[in-house]
N, C-alpha and C. Protein backbone atom coordinates (compact mmCIF):
# COMPACT_ATOMS: atom_id res chain seq x y z
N UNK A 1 26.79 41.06 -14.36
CA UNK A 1 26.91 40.99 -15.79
C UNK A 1 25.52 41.22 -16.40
N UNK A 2 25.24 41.84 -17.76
CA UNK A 2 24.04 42.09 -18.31
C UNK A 2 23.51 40.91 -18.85
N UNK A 3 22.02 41.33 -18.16
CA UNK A 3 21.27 39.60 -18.78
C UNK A 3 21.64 39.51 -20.37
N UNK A 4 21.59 40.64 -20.91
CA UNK A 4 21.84 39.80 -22.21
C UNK A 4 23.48 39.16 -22.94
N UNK A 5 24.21 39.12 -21.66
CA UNK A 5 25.15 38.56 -22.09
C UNK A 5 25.53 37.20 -21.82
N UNK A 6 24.82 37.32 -20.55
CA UNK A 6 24.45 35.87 -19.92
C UNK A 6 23.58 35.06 -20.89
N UNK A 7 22.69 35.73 -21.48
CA UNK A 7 21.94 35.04 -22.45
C UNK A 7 22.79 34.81 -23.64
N UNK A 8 23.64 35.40 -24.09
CA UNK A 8 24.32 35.27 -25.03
C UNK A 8 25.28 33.90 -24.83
N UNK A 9 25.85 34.29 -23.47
CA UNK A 9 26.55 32.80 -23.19
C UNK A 9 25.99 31.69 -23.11
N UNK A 10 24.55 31.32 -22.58
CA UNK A 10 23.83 30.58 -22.71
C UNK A 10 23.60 29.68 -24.24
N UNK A 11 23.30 30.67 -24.75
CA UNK A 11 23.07 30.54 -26.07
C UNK A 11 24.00 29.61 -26.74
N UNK A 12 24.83 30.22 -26.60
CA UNK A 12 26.23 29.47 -27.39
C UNK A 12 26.62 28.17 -26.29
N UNK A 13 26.31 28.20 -25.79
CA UNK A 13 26.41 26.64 -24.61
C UNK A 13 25.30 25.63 -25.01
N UNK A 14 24.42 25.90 -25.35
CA UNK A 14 23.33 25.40 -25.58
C UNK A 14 23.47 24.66 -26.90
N UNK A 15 24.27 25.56 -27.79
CA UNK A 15 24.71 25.10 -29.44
C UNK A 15 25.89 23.79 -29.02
N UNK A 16 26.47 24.22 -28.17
CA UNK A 16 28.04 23.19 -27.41
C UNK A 16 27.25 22.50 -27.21
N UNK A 17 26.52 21.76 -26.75
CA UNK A 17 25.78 21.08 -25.91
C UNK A 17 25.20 20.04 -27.25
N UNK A 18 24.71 20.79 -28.18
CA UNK A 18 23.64 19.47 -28.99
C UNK A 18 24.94 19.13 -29.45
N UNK A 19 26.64 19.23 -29.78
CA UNK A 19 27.82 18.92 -30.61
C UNK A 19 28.41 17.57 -29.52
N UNK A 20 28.25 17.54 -28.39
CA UNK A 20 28.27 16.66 -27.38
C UNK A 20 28.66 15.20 -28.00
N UNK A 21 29.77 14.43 -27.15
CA UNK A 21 29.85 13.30 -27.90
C UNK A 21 30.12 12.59 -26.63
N UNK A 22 29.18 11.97 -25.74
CA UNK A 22 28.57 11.60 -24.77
C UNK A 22 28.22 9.92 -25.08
N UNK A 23 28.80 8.88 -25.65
CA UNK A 23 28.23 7.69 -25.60
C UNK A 23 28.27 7.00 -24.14
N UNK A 24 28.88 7.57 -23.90
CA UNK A 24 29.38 6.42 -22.50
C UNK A 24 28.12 6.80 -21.64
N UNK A 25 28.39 7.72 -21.23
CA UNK A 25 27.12 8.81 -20.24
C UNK A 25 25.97 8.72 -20.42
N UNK A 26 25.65 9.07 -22.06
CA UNK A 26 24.76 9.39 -22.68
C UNK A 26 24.58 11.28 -21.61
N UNK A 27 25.04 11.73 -21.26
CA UNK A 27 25.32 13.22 -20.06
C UNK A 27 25.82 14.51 -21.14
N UNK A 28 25.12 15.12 -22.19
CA UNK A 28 25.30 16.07 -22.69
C UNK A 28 25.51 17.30 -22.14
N UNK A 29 26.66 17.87 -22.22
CA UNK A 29 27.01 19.20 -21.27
C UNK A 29 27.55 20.35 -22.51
N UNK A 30 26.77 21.60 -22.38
CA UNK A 30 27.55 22.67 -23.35
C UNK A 30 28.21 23.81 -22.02
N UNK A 31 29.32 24.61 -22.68
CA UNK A 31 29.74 25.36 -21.93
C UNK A 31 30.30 26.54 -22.97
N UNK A 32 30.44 27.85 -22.24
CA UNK A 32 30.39 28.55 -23.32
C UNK A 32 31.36 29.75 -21.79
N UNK A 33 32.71 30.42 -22.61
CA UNK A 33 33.01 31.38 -21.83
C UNK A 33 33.52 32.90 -22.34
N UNK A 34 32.99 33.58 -21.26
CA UNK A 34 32.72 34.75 -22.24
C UNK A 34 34.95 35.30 -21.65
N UNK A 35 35.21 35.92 -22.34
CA UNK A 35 36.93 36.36 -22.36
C UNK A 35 37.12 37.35 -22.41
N UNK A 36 38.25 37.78 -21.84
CA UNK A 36 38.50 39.75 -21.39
C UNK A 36 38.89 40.34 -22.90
N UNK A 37 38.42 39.91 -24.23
CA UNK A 37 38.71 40.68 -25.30
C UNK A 37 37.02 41.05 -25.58
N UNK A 38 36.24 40.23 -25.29
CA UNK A 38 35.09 40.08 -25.09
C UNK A 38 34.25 39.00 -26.15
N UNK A 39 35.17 38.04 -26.54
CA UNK A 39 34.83 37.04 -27.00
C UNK A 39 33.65 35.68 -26.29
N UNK A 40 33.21 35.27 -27.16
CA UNK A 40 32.40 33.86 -26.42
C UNK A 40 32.77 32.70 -27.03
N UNK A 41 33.68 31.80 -26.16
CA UNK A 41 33.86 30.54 -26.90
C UNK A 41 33.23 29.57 -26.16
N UNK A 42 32.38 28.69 -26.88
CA UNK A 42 31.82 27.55 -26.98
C UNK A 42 33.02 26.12 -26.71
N UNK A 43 31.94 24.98 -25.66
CA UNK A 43 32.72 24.05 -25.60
C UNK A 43 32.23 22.85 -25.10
N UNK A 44 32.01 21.94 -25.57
CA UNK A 44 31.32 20.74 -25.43
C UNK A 44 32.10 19.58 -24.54
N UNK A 45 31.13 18.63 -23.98
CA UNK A 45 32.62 17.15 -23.28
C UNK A 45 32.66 16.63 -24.53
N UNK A 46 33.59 15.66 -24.21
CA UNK A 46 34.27 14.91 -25.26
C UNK A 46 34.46 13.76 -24.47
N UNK A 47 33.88 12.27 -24.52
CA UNK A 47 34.31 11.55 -23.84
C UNK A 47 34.94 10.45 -24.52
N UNK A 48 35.65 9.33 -23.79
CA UNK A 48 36.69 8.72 -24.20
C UNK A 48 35.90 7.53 -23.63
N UNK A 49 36.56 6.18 -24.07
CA UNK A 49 36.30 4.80 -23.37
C UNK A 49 37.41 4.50 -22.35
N UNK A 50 37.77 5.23 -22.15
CA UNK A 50 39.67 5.69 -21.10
C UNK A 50 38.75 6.15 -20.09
N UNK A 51 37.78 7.07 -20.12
CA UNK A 51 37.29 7.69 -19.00
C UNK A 51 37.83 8.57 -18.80
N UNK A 52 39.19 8.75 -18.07
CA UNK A 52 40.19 9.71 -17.80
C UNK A 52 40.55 10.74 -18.73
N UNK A 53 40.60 10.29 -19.89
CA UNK A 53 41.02 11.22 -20.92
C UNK A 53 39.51 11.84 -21.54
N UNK A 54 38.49 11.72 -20.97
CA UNK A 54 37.38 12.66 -21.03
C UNK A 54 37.72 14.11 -20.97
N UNK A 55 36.96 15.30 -21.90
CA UNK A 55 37.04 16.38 -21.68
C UNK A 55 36.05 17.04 -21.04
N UNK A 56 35.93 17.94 -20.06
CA UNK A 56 34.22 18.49 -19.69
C UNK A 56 34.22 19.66 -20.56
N UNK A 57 33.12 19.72 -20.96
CA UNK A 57 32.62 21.26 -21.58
C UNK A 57 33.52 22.48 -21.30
N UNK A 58 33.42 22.31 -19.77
CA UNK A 58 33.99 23.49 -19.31
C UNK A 58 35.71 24.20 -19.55
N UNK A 59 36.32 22.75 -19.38
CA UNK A 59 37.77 22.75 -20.17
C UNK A 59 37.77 23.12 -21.39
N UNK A 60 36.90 22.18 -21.89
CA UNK A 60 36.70 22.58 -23.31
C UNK A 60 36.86 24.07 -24.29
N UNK A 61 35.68 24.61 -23.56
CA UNK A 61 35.84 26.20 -23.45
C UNK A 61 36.71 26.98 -23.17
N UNK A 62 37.55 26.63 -22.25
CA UNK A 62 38.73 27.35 -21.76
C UNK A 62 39.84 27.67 -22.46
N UNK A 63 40.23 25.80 -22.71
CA UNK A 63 40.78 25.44 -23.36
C UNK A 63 41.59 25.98 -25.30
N UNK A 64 39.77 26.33 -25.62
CA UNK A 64 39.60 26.77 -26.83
C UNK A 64 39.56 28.16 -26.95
N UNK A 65 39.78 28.98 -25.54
CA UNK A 65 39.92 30.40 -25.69
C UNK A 65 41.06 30.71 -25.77
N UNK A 66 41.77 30.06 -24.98
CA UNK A 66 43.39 30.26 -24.71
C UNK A 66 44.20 29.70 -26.08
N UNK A 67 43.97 28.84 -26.61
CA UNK A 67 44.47 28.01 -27.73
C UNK A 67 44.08 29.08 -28.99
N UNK A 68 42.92 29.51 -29.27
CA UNK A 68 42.74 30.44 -30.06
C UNK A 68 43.21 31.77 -30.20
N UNK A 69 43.64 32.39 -29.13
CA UNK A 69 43.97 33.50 -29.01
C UNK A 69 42.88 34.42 -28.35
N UNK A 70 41.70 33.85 -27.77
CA UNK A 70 40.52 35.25 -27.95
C UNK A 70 40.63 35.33 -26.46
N UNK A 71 41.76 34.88 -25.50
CA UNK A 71 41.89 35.90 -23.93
C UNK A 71 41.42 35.06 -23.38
N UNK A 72 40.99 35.63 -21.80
CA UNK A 72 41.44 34.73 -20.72
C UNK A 72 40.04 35.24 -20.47
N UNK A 73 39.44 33.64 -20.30
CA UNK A 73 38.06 33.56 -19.51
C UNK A 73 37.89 34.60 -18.16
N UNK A 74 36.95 35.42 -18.51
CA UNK A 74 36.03 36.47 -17.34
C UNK A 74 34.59 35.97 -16.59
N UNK A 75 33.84 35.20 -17.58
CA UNK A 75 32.85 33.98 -16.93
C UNK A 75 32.34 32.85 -18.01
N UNK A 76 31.76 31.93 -17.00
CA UNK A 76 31.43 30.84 -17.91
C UNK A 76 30.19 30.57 -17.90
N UNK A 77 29.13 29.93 -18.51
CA UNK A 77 27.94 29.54 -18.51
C UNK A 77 27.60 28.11 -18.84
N UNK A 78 26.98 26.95 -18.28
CA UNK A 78 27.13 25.67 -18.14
C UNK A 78 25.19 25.29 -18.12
N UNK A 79 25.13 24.40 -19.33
CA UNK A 79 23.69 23.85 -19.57
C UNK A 79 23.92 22.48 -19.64
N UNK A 80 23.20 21.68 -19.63
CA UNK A 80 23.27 20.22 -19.82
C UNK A 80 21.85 19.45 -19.47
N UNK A 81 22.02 18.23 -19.62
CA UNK A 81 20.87 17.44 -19.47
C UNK A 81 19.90 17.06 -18.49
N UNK A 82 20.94 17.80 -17.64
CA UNK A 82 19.98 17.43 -16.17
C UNK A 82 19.04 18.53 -16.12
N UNK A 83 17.90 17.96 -14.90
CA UNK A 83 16.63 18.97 -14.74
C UNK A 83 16.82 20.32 -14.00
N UNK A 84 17.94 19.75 -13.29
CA UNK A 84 18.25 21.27 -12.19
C UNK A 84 19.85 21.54 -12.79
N UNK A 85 19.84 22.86 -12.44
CA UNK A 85 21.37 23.36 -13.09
C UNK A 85 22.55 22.35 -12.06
N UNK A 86 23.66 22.14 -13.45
CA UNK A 86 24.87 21.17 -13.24
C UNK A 86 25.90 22.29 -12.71
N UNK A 87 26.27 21.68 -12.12
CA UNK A 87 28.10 22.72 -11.33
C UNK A 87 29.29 21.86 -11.98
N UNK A 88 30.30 22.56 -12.21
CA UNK A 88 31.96 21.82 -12.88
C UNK A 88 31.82 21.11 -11.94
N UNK A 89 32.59 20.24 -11.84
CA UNK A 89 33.16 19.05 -11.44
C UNK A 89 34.66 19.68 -10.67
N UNK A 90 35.49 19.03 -10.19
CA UNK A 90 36.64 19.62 -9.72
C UNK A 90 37.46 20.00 -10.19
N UNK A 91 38.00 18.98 -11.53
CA UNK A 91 39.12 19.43 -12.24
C UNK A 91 38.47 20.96 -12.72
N UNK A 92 37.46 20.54 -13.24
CA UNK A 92 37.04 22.19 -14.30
C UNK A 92 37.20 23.34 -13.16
N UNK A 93 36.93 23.11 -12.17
CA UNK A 93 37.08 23.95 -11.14
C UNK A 93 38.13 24.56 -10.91
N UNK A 94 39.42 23.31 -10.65
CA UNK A 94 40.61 23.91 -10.81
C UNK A 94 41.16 24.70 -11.80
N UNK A 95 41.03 24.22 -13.39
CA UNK A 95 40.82 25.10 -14.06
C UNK A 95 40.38 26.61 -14.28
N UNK A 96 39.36 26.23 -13.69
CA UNK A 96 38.20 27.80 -13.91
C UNK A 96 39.14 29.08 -12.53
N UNK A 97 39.61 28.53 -11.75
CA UNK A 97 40.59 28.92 -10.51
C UNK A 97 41.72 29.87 -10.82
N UNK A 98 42.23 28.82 -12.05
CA UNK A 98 43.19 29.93 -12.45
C UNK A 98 43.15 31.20 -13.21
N UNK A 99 42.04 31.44 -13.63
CA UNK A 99 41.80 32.97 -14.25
C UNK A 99 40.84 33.21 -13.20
N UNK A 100 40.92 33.60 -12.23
CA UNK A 100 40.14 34.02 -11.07
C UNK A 100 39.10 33.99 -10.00
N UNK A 101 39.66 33.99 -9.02
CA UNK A 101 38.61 33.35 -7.63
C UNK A 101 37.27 33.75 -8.18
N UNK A 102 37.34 34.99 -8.04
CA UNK A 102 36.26 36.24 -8.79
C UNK A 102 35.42 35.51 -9.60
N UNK A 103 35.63 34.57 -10.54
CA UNK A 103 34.64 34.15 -11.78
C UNK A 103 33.85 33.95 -11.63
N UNK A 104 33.07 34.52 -12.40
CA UNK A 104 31.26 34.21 -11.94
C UNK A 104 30.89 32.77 -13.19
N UNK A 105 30.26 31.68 -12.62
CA UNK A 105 29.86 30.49 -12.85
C UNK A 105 28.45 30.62 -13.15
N UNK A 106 27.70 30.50 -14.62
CA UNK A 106 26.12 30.63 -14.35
C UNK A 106 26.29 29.14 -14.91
N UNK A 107 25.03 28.56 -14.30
CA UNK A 107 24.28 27.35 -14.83
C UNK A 107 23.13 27.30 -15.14
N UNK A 108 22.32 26.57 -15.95
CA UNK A 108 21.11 26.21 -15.69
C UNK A 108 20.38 25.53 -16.75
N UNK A 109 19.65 24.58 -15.66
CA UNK A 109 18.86 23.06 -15.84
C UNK A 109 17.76 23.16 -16.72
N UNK A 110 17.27 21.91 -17.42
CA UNK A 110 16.26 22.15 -18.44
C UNK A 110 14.87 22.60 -17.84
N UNK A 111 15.27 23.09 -16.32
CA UNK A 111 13.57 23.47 -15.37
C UNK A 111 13.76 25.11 -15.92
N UNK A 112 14.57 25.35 -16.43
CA UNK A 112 15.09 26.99 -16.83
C UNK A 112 15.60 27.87 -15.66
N UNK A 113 15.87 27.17 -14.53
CA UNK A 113 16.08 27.78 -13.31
C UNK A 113 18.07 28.37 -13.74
N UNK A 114 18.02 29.09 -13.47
CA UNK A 114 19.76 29.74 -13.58
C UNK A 114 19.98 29.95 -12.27
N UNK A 115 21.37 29.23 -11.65
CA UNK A 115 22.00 29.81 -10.66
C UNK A 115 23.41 30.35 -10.75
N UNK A 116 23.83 31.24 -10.40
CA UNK A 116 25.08 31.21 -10.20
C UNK A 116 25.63 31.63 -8.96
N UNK A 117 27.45 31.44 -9.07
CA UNK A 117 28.19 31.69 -8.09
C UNK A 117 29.29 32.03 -8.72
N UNK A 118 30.64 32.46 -7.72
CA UNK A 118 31.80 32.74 -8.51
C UNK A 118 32.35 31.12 -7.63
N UNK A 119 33.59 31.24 -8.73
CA UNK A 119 34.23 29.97 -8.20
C UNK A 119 34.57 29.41 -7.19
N UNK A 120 35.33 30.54 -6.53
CA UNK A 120 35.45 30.51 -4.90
C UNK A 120 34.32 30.50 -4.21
N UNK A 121 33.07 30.15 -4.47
CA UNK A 121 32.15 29.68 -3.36
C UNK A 121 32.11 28.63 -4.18
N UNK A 122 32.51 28.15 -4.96
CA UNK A 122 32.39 26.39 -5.53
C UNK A 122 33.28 25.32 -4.77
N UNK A 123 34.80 26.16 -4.89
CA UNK A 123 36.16 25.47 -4.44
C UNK A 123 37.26 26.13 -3.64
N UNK A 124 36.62 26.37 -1.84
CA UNK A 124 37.39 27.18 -0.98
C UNK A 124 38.65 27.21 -0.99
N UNK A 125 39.04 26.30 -0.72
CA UNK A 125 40.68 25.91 -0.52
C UNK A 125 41.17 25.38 -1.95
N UNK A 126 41.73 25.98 -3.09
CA UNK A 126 42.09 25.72 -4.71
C UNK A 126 43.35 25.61 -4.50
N UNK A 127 44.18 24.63 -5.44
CA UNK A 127 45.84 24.93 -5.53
C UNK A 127 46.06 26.02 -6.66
N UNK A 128 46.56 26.94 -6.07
CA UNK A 128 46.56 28.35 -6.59
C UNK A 128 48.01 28.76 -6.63
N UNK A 129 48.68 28.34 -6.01
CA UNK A 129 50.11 28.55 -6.01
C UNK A 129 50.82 27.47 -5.72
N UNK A 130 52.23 27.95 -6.52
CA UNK A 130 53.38 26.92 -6.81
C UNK A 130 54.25 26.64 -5.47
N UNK A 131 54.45 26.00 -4.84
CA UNK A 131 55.45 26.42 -3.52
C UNK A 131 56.41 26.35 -4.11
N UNK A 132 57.74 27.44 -3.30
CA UNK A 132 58.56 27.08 -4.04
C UNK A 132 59.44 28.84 -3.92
């Protein structure tokens, strides 16, 4: 993907990120995914005193592409508070799974270091299909 789109996703993760409503954690996470119309939607956690009913950024994003209409996540980009770049968590994983093994995942930590991967080197074995 072209750095400047990665930067673009960044960007808009970074904006997700200061909207963060993190009391519990105090763990600010932005996420931002770019979509096969070629949209970028932005998406912040949302946490709960339930715990469970917490949102991660990354859902968030997804979430808000599909709900909006602007297409089906092609990659995502993930910033947050920590010093070294943060990875989804599992659920987001599972999530991120279903629009494609393929997805390329960038992160990166307030050291400015960016890594990425596609999902399937995040989460080998995914429930990907229905049996049945």
């Amino acid at each position: 993907m072209a750095e400047e789109l990665v930067d673009r996703l960044f960007e808009a993760a970074e904006s997700a990120r200061a909207r963060s409503y993190s009391p519990y954690s105090g763990f600010a996470v932005g996420a931002a995914v770019l979509t096969d119309t070629d949209e970028i939607v932005p998406g912040t956690n949302v946490e709960n005193a339930s715990y469970g009913a917490t949102i991660c950024a990354e859902r968030a994003a997804v979430l808000g592409a599909i709900s909006q209409g602007a297409g089906k996540p092609v990659a995502v980009a993930i910033v947050s508070d920590a010093e070294s770049p943060a990875w989804p968590c599992g659920q987001c994983l599972q999530v991120l799974v279903e629009f494609g093994r393929d997805l390329p995942v960038y992160t990166r930590g307030k050291n400015g270091v960016v890594e990425s991967v596609r999902v399937d080197e995040l989460v080998t074995r995914p429930f990907d299909e229905v049996p049945g």
